[in-house]
N, C-alpha and C. Protein backbone atom coordinates (compact mmCIF):
# COMPACT_ATOMS: atom_id res chain seq x y z
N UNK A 1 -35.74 -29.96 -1.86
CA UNK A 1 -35.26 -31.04 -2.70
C UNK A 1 -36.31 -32.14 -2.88
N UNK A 2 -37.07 -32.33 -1.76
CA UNK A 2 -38.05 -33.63 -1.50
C UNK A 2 -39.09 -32.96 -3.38
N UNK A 3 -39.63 -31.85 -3.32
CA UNK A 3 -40.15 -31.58 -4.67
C UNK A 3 -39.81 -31.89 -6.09
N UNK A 4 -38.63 -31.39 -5.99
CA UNK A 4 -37.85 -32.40 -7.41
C UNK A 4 -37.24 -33.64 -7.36
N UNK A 5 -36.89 -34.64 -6.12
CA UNK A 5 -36.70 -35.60 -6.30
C UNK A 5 -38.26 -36.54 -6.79
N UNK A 6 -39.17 -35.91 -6.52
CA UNK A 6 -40.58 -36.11 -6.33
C UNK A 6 -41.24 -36.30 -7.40
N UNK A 7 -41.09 -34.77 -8.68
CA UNK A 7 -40.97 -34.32 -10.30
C UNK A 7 -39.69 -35.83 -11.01
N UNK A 8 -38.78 -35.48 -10.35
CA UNK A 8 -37.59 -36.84 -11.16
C UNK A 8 -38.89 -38.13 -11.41
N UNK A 9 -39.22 -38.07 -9.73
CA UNK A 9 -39.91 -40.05 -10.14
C UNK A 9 -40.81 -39.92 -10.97
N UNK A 10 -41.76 -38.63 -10.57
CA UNK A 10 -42.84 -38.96 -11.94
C UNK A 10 -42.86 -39.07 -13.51
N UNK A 11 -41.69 -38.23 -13.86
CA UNK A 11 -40.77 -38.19 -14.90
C UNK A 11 -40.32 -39.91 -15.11
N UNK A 12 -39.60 -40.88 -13.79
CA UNK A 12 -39.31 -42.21 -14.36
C UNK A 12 -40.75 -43.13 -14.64
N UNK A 13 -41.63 -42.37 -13.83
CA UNK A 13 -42.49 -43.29 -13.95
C UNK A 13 -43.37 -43.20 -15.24
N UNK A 14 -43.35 -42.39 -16.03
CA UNK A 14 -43.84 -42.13 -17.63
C UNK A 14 -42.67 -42.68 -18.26
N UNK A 15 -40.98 -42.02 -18.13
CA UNK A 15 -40.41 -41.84 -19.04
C UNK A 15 -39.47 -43.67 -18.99
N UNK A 16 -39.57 -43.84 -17.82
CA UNK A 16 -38.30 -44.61 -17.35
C UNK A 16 -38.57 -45.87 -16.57
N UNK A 17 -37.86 -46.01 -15.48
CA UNK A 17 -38.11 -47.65 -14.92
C UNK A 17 -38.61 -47.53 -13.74
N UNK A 18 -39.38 -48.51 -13.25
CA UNK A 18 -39.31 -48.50 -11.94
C UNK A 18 -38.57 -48.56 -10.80
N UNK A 19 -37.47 -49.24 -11.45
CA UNK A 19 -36.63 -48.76 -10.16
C UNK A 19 -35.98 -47.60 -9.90
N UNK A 20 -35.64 -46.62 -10.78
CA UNK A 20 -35.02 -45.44 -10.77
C UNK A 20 -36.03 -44.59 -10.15
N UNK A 21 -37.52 -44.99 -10.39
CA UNK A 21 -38.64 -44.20 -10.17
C UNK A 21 -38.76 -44.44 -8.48
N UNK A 22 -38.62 -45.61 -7.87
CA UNK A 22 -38.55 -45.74 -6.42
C UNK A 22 -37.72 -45.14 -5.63
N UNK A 23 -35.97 -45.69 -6.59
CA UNK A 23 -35.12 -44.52 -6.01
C UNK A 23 -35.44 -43.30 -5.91
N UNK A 24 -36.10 -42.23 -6.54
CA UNK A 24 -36.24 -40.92 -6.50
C UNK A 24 -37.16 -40.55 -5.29
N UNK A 25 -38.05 -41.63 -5.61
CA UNK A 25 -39.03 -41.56 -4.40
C UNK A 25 -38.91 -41.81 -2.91
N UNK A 26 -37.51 -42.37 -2.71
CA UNK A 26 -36.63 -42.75 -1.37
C UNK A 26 -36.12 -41.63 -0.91
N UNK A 27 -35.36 -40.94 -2.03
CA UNK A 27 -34.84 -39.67 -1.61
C UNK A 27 -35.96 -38.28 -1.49
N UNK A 28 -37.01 -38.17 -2.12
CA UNK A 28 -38.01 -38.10 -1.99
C UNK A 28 -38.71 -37.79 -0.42
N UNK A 29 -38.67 -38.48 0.47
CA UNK A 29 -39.56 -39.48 1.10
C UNK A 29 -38.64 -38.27 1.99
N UNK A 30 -37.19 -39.00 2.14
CA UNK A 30 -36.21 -38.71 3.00
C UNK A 30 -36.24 -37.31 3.15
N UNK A 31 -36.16 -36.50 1.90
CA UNK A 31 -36.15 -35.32 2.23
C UNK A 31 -37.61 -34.30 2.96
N UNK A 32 -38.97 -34.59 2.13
CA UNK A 32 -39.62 -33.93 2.94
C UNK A 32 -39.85 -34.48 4.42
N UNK A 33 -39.85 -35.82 5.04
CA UNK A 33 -39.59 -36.21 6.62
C UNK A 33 -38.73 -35.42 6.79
N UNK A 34 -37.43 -34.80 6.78
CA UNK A 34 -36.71 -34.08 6.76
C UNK A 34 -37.32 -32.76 6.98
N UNK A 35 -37.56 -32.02 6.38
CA UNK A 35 -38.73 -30.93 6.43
C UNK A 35 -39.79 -30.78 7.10
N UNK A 36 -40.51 -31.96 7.53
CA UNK A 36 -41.71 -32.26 8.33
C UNK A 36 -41.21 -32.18 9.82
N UNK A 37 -40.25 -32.60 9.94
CA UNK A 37 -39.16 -32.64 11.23
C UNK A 37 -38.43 -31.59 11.77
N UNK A 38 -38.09 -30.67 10.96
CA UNK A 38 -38.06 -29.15 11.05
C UNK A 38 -39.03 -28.29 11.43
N UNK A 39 -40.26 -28.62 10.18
CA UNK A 39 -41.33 -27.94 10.23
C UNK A 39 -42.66 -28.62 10.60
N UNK A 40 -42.88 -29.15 11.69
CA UNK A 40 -44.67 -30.23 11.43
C UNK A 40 -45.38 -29.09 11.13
N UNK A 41 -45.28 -27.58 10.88
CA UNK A 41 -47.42 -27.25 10.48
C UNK A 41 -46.74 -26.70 9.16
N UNK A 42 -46.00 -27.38 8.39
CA UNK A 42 -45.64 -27.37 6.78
C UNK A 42 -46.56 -27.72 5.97
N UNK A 43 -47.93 -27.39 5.91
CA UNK A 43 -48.75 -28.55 5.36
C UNK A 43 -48.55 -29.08 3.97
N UNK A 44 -47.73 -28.13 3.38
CA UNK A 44 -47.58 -28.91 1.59
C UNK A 44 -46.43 -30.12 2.30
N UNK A 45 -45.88 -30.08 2.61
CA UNK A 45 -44.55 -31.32 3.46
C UNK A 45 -45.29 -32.44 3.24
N UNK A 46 -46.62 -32.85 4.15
CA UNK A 46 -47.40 -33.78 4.19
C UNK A 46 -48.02 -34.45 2.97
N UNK A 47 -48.28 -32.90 1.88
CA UNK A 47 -49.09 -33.47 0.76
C UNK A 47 -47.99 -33.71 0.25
N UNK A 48 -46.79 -33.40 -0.02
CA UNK A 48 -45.74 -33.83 -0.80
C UNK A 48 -45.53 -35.57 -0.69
N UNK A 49 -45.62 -35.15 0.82
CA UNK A 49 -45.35 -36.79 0.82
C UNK A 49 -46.17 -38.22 0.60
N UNK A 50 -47.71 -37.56 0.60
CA UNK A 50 -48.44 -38.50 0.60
C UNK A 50 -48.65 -39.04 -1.50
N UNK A 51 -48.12 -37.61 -1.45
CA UNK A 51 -47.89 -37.95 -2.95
C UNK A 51 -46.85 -39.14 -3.43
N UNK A 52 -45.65 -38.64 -2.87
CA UNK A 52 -44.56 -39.91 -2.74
C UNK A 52 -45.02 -41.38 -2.62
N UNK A 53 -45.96 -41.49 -1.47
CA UNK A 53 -46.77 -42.69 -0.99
C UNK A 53 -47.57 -43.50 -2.17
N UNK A 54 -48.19 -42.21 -2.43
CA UNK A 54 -49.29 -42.90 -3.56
C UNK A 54 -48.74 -43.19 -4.33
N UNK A 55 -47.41 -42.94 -5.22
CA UNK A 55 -46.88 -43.26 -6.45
C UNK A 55 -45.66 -44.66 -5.89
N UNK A 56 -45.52 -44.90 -4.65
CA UNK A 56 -44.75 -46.07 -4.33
C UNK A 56 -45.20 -47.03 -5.13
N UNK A 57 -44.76 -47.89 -5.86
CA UNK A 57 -45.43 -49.71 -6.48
C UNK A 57 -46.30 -49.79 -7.43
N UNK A 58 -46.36 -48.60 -7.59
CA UNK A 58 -47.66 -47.85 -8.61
C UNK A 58 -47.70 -48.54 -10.16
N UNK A 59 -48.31 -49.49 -10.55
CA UNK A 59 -50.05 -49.09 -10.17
C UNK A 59 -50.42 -49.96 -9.26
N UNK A 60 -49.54 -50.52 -8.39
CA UNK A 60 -50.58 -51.49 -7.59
C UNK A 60 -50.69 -51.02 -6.39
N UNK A 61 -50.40 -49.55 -5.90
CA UNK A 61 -51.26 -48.84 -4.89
C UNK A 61 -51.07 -49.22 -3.82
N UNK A 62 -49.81 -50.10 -3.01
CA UNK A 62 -49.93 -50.80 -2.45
C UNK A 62 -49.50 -49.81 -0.94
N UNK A 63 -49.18 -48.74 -1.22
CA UNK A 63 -48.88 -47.30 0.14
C UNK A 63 -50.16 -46.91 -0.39
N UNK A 64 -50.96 -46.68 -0.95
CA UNK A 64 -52.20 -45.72 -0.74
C UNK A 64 -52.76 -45.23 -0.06
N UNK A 65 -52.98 -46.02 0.90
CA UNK A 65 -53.52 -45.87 2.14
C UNK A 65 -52.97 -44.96 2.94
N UNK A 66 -52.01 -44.90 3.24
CA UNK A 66 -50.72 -44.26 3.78
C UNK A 66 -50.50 -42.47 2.99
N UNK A 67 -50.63 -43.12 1.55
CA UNK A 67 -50.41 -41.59 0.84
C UNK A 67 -51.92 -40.75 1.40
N UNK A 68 -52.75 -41.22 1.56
CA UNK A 68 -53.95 -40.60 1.74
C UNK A 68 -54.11 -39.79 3.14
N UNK A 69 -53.40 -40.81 3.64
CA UNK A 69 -53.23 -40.06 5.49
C UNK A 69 -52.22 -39.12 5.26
N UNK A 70 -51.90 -39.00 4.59
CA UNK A 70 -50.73 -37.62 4.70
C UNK A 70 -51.32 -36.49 3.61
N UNK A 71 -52.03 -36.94 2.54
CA UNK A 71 -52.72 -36.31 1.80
C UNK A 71 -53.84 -35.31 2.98
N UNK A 72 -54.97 -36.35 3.71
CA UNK A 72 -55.86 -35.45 4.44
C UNK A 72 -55.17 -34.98 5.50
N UNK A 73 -54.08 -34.91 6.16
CA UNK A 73 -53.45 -34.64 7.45
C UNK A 73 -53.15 -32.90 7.06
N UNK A 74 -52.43 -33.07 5.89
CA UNK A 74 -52.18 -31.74 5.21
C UNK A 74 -53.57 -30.82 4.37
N UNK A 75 -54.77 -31.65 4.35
CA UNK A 75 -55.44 -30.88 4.23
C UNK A 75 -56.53 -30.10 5.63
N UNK A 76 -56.04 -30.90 6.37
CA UNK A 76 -56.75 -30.52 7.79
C UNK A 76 -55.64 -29.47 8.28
N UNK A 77 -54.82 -29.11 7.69
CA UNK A 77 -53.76 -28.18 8.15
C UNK A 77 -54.17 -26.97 7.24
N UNK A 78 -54.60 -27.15 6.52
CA UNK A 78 -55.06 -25.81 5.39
C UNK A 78 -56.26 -26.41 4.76
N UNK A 79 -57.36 -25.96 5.48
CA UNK A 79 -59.17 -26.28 5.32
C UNK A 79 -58.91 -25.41 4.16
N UNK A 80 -58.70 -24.10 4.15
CA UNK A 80 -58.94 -22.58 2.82
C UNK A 80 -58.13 -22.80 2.12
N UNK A 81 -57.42 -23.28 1.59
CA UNK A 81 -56.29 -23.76 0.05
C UNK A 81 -57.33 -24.18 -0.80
N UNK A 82 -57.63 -23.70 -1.73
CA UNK A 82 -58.39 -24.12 -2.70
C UNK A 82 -57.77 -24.95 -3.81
N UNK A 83 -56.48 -25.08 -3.89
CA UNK A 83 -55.87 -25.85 -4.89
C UNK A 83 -55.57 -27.07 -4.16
N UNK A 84 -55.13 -27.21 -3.01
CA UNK A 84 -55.17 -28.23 -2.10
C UNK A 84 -56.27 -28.90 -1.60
N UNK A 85 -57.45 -28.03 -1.40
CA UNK A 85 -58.55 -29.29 -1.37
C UNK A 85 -58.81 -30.02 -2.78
N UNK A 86 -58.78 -28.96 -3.90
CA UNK A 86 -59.20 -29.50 -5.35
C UNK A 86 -58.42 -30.96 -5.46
N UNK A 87 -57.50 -30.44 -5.43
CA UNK A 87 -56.55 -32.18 -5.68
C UNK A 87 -56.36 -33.36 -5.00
N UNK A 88 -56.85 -33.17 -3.19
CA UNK A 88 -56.91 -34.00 -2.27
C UNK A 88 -57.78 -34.72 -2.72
N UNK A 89 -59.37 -34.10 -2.50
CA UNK A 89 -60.41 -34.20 -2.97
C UNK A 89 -60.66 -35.51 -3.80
N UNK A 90 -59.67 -35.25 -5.13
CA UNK A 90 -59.71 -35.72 -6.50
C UNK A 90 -58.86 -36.69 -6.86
N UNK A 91 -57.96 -36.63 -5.41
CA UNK A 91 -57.12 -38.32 -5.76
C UNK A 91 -57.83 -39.12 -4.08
N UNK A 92 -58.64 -38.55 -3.53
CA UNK A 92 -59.86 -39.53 -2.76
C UNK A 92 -60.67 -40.20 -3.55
N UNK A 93 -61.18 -39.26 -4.75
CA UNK A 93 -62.31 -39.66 -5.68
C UNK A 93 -61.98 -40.61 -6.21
N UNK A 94 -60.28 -40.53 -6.98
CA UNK A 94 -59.50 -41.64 -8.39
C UNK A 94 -59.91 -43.13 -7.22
N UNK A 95 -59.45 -42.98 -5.93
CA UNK A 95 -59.41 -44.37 -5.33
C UNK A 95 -60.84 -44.49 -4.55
N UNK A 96 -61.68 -44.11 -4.86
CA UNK A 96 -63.00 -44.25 -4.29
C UNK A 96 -63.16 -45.66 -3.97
N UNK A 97 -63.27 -46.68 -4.50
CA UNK A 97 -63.98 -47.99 -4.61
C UNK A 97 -62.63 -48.59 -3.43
N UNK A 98 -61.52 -48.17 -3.25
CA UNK A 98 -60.65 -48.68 -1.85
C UNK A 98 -60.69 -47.64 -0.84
N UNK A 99 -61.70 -46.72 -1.07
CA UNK A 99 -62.06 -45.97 0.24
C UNK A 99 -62.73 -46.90 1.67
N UNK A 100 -62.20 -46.43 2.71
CA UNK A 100 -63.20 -47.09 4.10
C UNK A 100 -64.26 -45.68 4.15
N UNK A 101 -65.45 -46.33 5.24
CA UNK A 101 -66.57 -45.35 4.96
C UNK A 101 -65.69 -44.07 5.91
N UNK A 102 -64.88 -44.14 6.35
CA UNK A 102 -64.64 -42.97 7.09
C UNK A 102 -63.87 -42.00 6.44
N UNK A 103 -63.32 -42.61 5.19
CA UNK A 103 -62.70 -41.96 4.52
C UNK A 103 -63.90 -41.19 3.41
N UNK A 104 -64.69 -41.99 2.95
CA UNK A 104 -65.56 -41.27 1.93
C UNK A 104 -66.45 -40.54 2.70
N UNK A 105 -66.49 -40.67 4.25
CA UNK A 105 -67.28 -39.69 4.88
C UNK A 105 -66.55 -38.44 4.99
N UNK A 106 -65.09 -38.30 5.00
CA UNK A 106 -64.48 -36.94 4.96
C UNK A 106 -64.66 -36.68 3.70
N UNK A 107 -64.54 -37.03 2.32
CA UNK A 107 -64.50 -36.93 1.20
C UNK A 107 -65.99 -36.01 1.06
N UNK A 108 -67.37 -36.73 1.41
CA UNK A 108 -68.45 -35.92 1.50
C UNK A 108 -68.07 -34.64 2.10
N UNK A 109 -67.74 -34.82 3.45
CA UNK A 109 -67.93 -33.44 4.20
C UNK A 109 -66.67 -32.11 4.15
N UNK A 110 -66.06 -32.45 3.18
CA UNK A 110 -65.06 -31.89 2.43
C UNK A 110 -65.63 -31.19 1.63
N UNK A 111 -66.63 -31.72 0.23
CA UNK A 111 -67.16 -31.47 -0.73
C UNK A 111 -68.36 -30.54 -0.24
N UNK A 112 -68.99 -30.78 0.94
CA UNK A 112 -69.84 -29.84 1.24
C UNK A 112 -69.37 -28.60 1.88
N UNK A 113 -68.33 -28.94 2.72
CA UNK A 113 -67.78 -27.46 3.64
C UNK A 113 -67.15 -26.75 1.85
N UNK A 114 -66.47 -27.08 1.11
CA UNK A 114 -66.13 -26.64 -0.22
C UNK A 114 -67.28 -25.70 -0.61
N UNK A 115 -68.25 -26.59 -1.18
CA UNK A 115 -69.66 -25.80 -1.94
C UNK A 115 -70.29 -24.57 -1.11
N UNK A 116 -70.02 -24.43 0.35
CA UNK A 116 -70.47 -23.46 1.15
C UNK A 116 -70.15 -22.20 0.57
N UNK A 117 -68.19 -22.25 0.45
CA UNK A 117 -67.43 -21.63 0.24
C UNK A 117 -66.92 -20.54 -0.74
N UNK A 118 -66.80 -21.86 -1.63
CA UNK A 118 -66.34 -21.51 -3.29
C UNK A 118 -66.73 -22.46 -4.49
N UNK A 119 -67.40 -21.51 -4.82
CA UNK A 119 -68.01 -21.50 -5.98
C UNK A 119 -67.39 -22.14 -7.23
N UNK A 120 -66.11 -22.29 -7.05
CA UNK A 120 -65.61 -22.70 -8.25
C UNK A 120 -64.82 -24.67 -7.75
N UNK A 121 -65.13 -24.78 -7.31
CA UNK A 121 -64.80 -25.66 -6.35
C UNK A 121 -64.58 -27.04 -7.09
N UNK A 122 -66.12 -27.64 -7.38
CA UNK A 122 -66.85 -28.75 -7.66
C UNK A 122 -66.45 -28.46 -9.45
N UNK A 123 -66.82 -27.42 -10.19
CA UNK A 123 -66.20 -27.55 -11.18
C UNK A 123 -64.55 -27.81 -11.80
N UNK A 124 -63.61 -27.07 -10.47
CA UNK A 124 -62.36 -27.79 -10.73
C UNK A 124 -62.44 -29.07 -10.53
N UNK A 125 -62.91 -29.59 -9.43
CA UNK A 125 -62.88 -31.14 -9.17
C UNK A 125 -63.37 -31.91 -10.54
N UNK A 126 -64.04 -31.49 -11.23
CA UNK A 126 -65.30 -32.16 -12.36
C UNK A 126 -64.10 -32.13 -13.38
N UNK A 127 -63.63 -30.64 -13.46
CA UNK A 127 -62.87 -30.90 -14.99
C UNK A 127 -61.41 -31.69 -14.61
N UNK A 128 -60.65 -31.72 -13.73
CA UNK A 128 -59.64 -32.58 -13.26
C UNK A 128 -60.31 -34.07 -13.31
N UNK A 129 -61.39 -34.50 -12.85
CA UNK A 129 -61.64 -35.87 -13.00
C UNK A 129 -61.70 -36.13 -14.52
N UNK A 130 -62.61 -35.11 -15.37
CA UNK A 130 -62.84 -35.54 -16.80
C UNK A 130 -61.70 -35.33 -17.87
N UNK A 131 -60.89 -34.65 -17.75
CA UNK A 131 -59.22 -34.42 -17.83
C UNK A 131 -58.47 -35.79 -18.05
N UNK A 132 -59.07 -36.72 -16.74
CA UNK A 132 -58.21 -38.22 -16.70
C UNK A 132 -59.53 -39.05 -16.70
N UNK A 133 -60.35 -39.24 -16.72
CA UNK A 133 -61.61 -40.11 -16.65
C UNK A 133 -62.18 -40.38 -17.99
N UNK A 134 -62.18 -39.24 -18.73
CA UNK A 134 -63.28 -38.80 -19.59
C UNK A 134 -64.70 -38.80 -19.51
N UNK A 135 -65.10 -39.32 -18.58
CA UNK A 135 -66.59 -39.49 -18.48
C UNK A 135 -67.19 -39.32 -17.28
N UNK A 136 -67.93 -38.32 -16.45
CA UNK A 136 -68.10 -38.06 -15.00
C UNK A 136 -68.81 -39.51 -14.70
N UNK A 137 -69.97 -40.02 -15.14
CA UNK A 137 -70.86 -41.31 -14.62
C UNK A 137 -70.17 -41.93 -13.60
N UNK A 138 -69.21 -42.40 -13.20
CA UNK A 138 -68.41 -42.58 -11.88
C UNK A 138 -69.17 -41.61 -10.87
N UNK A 139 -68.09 -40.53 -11.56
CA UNK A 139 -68.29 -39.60 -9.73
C UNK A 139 -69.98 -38.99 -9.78
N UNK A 140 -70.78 -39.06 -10.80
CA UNK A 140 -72.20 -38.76 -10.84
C UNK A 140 -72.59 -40.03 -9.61
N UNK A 141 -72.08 -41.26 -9.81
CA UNK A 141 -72.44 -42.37 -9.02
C UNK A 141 -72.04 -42.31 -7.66
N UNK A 142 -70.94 -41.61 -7.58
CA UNK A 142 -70.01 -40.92 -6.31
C UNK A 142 -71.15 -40.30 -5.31
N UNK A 143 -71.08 -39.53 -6.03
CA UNK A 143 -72.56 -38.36 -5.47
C UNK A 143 -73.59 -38.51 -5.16
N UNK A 144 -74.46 -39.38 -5.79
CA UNK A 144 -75.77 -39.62 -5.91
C UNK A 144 -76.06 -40.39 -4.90
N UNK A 145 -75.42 -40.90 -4.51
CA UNK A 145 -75.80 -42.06 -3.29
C UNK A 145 -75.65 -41.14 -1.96
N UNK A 146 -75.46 -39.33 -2.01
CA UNK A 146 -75.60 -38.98 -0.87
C UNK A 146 -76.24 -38.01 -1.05
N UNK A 147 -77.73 -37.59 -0.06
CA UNK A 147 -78.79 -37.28 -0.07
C UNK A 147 -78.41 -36.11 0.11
N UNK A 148 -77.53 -35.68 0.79
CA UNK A 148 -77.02 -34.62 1.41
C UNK A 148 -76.75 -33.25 0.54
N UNK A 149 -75.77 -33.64 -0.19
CA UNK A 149 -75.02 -33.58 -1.21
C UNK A 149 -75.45 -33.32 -2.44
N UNK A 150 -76.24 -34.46 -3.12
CA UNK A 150 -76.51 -34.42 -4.15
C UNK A 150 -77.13 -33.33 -4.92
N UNK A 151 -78.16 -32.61 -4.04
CA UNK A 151 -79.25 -31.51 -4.50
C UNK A 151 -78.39 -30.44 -4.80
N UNK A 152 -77.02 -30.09 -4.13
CA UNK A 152 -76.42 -29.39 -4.67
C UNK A 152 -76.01 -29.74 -5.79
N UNK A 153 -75.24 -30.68 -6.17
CA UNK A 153 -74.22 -31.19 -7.18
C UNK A 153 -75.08 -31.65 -8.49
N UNK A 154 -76.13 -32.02 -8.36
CA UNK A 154 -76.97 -32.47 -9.55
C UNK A 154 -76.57 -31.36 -10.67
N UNK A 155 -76.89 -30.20 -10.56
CA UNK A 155 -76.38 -29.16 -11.88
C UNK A 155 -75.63 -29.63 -12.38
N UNK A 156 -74.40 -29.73 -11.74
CA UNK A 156 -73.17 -30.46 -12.86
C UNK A 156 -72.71 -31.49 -13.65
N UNK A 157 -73.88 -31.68 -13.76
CA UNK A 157 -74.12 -33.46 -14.22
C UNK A 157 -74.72 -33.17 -15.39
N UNK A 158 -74.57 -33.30 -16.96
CA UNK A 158 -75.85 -32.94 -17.66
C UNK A 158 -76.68 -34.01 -17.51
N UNK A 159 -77.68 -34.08 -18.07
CA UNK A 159 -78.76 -34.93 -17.99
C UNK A 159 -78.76 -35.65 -19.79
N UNK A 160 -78.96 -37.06 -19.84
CA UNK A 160 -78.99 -37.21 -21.20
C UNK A 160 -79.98 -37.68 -21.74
């Protein structure tokens, strides 16, 4: 249930109000803790919920922090989900600039244990950011500032 009460809020939160959109997200909340409490190595439970988190007060982000710890908790529960790192990944990236360095240090070493891996990785991440961004120069700026990193990721960048 925590999934479609989850689908309802995002639905109020395009279609409808905020408060109907919180309510959903209460019941929401309630139900996957519910599930998490049954199940702790549920790892979508966690991302469900950190999703819940992030969309609390939204846009002013004010659980983010919170959605994010349940976001990486559930991705440290499933390192090999490739659709689950893609999207963790990529709502670390959306809030980059309220990242702490320990957070953009998992965010790096995420992106690199990724590129080891799979190959298709960094391009889902790229077209999901440019999808809602339109323009990589952000996460080109993301990148570039790590030495590490970068020599891989430069390809995906065109050059202008």
């Amino acid at each position: 249930m925590g999934r479609l009460y989850l689908e309802m809020a995002l639905a109020e939160n395009k279609f409808g109000t905020p408060e109907k959109r919180d309510e959903y997200l209460d019941r929401a909340r309630d139900s996957l803790e519910g599930l998490i409490r049954r199940n702790p190595l549920e790892a979508f439970g966690y991302y469900e919920l950190g999703k819940v988190y992030m969309l609390y007060n939204y846009p002013l982000l004010t659980y983010a922090a919170k959605g994010r710890a349940y976001l990486r908790k559930a991705l440290e529960m499933r390192l090999v989900d490739e659709d689950l790192n893609v999207n963790v990944i990529y709502a670390y990236l959306a809030q980059w600039d309220r990242l702490s360095a320990a957070e953009k240090d998992f965010v790096y070493a995420a992106v690199g244990r990724n590129l080891e891996t799979d190959p298709n990785f960094f391009p889902r991440v790229l077209a999901l950011w440019t999808s809602e961004f339109k323009d990589s120069a952000k996460l080109k700026a993301v990148f570039s500032e790590n030495s590490d990193l970068w020599p891989e990721l430069v390809r995906f960048f065109p050059v202008l």
